[in-house]
C-alpha atoms as a PDB file:
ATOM      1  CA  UNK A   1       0.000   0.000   0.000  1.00  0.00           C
ATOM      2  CA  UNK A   2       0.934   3.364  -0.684  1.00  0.00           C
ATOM      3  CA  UNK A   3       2.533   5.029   2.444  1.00  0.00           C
ATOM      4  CA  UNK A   4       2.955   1.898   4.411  1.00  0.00           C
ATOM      5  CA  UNK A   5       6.088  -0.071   5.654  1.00  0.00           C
ATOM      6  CA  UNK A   6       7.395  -3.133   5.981  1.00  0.00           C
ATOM      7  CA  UNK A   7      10.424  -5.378   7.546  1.00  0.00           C
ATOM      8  CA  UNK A   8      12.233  -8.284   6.498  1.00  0.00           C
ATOM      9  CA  UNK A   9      14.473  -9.803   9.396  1.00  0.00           C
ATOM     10  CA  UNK A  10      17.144 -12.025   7.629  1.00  0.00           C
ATOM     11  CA  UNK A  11      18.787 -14.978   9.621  1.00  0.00           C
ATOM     12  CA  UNK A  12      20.947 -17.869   8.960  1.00  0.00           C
ATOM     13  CA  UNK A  13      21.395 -20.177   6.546  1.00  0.00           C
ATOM     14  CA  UNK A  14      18.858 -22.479   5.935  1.00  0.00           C
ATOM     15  CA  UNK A  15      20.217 -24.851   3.261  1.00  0.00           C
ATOM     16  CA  UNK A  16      21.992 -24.777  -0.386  1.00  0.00           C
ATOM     17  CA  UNK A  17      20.716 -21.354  -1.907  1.00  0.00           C
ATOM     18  CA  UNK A  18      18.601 -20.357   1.022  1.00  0.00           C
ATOM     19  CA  UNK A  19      18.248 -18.641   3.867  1.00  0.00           C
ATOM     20  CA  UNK A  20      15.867 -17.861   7.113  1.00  0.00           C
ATOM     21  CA  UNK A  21      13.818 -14.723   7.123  1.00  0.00           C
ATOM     22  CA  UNK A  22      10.662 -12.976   8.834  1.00  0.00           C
ATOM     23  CA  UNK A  23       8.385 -10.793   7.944  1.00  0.00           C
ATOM     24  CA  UNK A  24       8.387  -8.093  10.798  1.00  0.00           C
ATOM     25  CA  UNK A  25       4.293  -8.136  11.159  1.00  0.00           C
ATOM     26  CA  UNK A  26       4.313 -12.108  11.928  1.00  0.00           C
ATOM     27  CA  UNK A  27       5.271 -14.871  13.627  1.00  0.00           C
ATOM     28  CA  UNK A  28       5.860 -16.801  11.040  1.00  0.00           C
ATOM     29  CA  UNK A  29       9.749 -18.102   9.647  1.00  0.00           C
ATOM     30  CA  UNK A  30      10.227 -18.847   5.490  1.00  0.00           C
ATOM     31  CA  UNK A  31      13.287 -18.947   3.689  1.00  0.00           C
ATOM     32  CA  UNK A  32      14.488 -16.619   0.987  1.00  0.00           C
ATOM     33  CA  UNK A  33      16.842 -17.170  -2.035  1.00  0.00           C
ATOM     34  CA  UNK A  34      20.346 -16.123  -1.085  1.00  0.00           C
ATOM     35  CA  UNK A  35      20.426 -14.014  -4.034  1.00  0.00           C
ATOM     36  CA  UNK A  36      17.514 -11.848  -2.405  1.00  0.00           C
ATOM     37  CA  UNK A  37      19.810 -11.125   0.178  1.00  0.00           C
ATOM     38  CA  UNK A  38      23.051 -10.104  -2.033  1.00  0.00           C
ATOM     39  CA  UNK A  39      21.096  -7.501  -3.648  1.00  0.00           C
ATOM     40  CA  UNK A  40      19.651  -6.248  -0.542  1.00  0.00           C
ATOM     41  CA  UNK A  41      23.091  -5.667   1.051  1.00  0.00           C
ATOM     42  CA  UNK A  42      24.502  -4.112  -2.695  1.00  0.00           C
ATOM     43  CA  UNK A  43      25.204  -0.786  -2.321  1.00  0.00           C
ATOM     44  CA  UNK A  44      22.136   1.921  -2.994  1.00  0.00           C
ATOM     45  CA  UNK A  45      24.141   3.510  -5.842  1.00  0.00           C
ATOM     46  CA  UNK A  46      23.958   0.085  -7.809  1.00  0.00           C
ATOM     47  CA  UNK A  47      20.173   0.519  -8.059  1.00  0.00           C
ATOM     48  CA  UNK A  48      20.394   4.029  -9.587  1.00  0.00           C
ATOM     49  CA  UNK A  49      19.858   4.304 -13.048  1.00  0.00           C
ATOM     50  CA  UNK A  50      22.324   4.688 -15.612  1.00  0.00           C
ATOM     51  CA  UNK A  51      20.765   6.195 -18.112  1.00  0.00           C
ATOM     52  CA  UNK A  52      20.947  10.113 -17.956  1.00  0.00           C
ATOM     53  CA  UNK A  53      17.692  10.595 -20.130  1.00  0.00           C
ATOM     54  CA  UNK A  54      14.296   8.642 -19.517  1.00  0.00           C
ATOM     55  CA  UNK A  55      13.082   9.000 -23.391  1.00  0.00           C
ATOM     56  CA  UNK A  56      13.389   7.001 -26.620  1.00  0.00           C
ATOM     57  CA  UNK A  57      13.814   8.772 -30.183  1.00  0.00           C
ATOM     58  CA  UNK A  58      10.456   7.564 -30.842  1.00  0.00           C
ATOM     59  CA  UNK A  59       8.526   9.132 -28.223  1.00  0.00           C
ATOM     60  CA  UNK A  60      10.223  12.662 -28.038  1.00  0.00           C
ATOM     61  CA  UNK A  61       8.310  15.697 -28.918  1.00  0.00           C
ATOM     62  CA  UNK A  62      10.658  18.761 -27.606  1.00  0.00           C
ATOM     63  CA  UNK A  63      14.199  18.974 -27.585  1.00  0.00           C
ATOM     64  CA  UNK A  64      15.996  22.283 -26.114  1.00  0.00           C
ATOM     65  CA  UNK A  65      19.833  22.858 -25.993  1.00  0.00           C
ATOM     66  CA  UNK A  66      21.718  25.651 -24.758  1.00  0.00           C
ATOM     67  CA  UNK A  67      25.812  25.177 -24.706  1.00  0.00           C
ATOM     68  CA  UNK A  68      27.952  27.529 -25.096  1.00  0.00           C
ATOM     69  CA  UNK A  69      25.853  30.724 -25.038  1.00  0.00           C
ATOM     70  CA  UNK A  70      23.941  29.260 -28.116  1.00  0.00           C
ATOM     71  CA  UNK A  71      20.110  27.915 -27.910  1.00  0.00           C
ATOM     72  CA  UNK A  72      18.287  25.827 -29.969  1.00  0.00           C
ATOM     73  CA  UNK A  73      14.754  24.893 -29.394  1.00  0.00           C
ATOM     74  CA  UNK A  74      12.831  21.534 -31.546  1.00  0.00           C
ATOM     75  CA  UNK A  75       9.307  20.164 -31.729  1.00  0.00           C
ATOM     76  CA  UNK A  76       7.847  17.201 -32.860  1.00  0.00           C
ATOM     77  CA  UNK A  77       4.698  17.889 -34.884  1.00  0.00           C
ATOM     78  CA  UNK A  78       1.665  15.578 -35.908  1.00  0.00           C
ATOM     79  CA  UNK A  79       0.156  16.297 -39.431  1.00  0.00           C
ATOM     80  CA  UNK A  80      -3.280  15.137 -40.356  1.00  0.00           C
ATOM     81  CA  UNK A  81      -2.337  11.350 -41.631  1.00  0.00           C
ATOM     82  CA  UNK A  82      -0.286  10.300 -38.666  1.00  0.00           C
ATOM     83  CA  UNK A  83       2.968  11.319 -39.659  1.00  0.00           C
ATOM     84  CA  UNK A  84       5.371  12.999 -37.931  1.00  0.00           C
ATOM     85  CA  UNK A  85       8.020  15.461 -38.233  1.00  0.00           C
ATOM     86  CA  UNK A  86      10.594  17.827 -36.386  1.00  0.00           C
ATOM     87  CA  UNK A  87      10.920  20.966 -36.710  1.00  0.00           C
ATOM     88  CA  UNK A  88      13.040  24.011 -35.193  1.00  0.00           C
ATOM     89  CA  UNK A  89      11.218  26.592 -33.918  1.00  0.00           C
ATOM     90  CA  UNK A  90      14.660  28.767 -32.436  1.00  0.00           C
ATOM     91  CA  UNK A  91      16.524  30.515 -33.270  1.00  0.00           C
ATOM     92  CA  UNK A  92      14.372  30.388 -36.590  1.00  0.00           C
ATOM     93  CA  UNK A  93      11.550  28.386 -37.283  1.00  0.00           C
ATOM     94  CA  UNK A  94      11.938  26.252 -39.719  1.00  0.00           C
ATOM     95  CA  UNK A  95      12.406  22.206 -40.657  1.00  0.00           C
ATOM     96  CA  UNK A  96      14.979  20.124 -40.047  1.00  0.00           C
ATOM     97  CA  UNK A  97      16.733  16.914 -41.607  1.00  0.00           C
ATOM     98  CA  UNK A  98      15.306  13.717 -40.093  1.00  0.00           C
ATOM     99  CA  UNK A  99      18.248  11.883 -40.201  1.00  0.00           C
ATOM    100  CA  UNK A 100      20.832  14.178 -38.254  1.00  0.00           C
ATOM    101  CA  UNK A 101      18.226  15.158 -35.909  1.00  0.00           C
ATOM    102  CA  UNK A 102      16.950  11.812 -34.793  1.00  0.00           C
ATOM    103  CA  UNK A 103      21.114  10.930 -35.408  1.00  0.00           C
ATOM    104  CA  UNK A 104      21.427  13.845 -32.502  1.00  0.00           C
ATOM    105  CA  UNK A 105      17.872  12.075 -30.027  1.00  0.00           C
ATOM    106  CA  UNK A 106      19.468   8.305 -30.533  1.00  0.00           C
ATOM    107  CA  UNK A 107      23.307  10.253 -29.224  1.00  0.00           C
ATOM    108  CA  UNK A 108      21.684  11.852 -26.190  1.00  0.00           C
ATOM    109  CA  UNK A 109      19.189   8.886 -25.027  1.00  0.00           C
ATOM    110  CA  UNK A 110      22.469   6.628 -25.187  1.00  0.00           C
ATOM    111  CA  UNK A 111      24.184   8.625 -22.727  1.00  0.00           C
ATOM    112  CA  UNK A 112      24.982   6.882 -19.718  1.00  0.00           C
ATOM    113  CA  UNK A 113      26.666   7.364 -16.262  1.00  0.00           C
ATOM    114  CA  UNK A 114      30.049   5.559 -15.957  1.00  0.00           C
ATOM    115  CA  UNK A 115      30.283   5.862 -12.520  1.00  0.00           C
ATOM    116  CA  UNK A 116      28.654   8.089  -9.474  1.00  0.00           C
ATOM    117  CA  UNK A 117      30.356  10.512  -7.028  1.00  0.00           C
ATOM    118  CA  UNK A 118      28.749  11.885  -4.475  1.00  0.00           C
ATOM    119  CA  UNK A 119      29.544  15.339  -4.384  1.00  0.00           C
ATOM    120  CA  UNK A 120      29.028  17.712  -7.145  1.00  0.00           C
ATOM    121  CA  UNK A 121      32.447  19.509  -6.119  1.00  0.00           C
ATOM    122  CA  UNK A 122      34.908  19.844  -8.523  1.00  0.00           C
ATOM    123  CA  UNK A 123      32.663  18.558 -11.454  1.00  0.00           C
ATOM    124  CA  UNK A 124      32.210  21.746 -13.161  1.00  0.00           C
ATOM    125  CA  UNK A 125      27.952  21.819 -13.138  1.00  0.00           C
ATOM    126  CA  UNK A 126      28.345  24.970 -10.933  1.00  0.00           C
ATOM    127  CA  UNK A 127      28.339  26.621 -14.389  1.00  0.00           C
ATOM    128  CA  UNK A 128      27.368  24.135 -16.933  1.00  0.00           C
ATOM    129  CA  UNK A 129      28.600  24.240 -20.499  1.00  0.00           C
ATOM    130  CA  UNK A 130      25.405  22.448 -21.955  1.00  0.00           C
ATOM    131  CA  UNK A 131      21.972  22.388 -20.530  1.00  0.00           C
ATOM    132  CA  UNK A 132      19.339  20.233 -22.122  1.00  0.00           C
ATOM    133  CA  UNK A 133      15.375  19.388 -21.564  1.00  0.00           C
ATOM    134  CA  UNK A 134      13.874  17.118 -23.080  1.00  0.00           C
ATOM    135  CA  UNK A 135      10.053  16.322 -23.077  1.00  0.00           C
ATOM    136  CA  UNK A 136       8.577  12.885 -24.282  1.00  0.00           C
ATOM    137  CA  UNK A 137       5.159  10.523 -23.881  1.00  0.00           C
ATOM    138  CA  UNK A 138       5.294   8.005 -21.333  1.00  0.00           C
ATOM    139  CA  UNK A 139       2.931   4.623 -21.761  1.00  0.00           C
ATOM    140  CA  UNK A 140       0.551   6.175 -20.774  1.00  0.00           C
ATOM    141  CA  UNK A 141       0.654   9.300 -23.467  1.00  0.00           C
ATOM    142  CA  UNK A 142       1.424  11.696 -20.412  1.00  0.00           C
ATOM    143  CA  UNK A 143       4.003  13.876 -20.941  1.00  0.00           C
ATOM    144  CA  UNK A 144       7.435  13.643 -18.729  1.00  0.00           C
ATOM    145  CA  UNK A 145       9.928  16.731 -19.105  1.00  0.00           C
ATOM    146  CA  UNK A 146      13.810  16.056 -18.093  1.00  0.00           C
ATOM    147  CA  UNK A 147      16.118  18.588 -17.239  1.00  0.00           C
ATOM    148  CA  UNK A 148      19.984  17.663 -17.082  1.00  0.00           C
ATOM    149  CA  UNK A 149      23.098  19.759 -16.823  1.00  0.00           C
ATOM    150  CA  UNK A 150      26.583  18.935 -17.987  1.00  0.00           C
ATOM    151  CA  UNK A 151      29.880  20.413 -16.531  1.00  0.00           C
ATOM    152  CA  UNK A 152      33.755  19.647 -16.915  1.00  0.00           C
ATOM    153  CA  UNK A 153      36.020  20.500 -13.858  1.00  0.00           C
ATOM    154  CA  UNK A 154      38.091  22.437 -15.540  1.00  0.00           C
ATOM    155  CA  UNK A 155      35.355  24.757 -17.571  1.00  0.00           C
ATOM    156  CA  UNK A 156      37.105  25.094 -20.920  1.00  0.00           C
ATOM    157  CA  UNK A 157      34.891  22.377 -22.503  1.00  0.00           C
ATOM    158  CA  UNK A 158      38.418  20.012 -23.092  1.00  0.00           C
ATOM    159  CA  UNK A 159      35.721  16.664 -22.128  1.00  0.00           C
ATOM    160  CA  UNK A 160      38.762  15.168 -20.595  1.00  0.00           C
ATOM    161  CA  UNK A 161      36.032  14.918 -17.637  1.00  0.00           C
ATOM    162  CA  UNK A 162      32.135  14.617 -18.193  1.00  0.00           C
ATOM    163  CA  UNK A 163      29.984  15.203 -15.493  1.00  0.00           C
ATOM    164  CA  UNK A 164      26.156  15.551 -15.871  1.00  0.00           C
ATOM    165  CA  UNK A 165      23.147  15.349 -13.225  1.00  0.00           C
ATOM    166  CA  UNK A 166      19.336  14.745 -14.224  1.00  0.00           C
ATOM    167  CA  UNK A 167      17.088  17.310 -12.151  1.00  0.00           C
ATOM    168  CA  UNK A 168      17.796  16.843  -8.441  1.00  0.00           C
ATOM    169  CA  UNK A 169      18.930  13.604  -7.895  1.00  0.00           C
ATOM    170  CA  UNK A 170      22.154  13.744  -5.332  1.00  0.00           C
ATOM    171  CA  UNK A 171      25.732  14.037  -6.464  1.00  0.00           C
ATOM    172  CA  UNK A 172      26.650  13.579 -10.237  1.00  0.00           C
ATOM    173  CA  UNK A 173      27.308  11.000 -13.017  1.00  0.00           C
ATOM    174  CA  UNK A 174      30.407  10.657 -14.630  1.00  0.00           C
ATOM    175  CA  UNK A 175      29.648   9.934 -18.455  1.00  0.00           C
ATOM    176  CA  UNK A 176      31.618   8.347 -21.090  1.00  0.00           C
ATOM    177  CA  UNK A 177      33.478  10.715 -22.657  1.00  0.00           C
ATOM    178  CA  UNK A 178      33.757   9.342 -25.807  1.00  0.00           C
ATOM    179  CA  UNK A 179      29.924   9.216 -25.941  1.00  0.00           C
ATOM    180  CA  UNK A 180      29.359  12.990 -25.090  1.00  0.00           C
ATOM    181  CA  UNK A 181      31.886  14.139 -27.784  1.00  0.00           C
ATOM    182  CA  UNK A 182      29.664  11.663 -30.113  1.00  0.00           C
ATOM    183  CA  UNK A 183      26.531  13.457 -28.945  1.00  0.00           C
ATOM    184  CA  UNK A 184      27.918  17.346 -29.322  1.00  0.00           C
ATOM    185  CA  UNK A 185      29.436  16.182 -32.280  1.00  0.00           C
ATOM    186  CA  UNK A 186      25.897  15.143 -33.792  1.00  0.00           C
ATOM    187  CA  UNK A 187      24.565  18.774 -32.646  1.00  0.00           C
ATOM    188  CA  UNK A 188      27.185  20.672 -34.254  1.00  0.00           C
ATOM    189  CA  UNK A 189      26.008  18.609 -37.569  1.00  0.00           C
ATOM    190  CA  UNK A 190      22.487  19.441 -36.930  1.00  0.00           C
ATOM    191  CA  UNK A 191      22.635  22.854 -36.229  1.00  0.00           C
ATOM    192  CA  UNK A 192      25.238  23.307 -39.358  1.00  0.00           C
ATOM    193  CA  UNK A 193      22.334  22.220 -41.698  1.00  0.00           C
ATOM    194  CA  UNK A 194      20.815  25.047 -43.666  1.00  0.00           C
ATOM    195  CA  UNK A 195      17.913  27.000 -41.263  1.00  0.00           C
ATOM    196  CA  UNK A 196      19.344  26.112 -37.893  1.00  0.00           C
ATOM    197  CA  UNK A 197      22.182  28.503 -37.142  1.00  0.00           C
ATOM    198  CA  UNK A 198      22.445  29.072 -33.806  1.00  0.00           C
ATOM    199  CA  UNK A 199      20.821  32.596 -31.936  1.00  0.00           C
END
């Protein structure tokens, strides 16, 4: 139930593969796998996810970038058969190639943390060099916004060092550098494209 709490007191063994435990509430003893108990002693970073985004390039529908004192600002839009398309609406309005931009959603949904720290010290997101939202449709055909900011320690965008954090959650992510190069490197091709210079 929503709200509500519960305890699981974990004993001894209790044969190959198992062990004792108790639900808090009752009386009563069961056994558990063992491997029930290995992830409940694993570490609570280990359950944190990865990924730095929550969307797919399929379900999309608003992409905003600002890095290095440039903005850019997509949309998806719906025409009347069912197809789809993206287009830019800043600095100018206008359409964009399909390939490069869903070239540029397929780079940033693949982003992923390499590791965690748990302090944002020394991680450069005190003044990020890229911010980026993102808005998409869940299962559900709600949509979910996602903010993230990306610093380097050092500040002159180098990417020797990635560090990124997704709204609030604590500390930062370490990402793979070679995978937010690939992802820049995919905007600079998108915003090169005829229409989309940056404001």
């Amino acid at each position: 139930l929503t709200g509500s709490t519960a305890t699981l007191s974990v004993g001894s063994q209790a044969g190959p593969g198992r062990i004792y435990a108790r639900d808090g509430a009752r009386d009563l003893v069961f056994t558990i796998d063992e491997t029930l108990v290995a992830d409940l002693t694993r570490d609570a970073v280990a359950y944190r996810r990865r990924d730095l985004f929550g969307f797919r390039p399929f379900n999309a529908v608003s992409l905003g970038v600002e890095r290095d004192g440039h903005q850019w600002s997509f949309e998806k839009t719906e025409a009347a058969d069912g197809t789809s398309t993206w287009r830019q609406l800043s600095p100018d309005a206008t359409a964009v190639d399909e390939a490069p931009m869903e070239d540029l959603l397929a780079k940033l949904s693949n982003l992923r943390a390499d590791e965690f720290v748990d302090s944002r010290d020394n991680t450069g997101l005190d003044a990020p060099v890229a911010r980026i939202r993102v808005s998409f449709t869940d299962r559900e055909d709600n949509i979910t916004e996602e903010r993230v900011i990306v610093g380097h320690p050092d500040g002159d965008g180098t990417n020797t060092n990635v560090f990124a954090v997704s709204g609030d959650e604590p500390g930062a992510a370490r990402l793979n550098t070679e995978a937010w190069n690939d992802a820049i490197e995919a905007l600079e091709t998108l915003s090169d494209a005829p229409g989309t210079t940056p404001s």
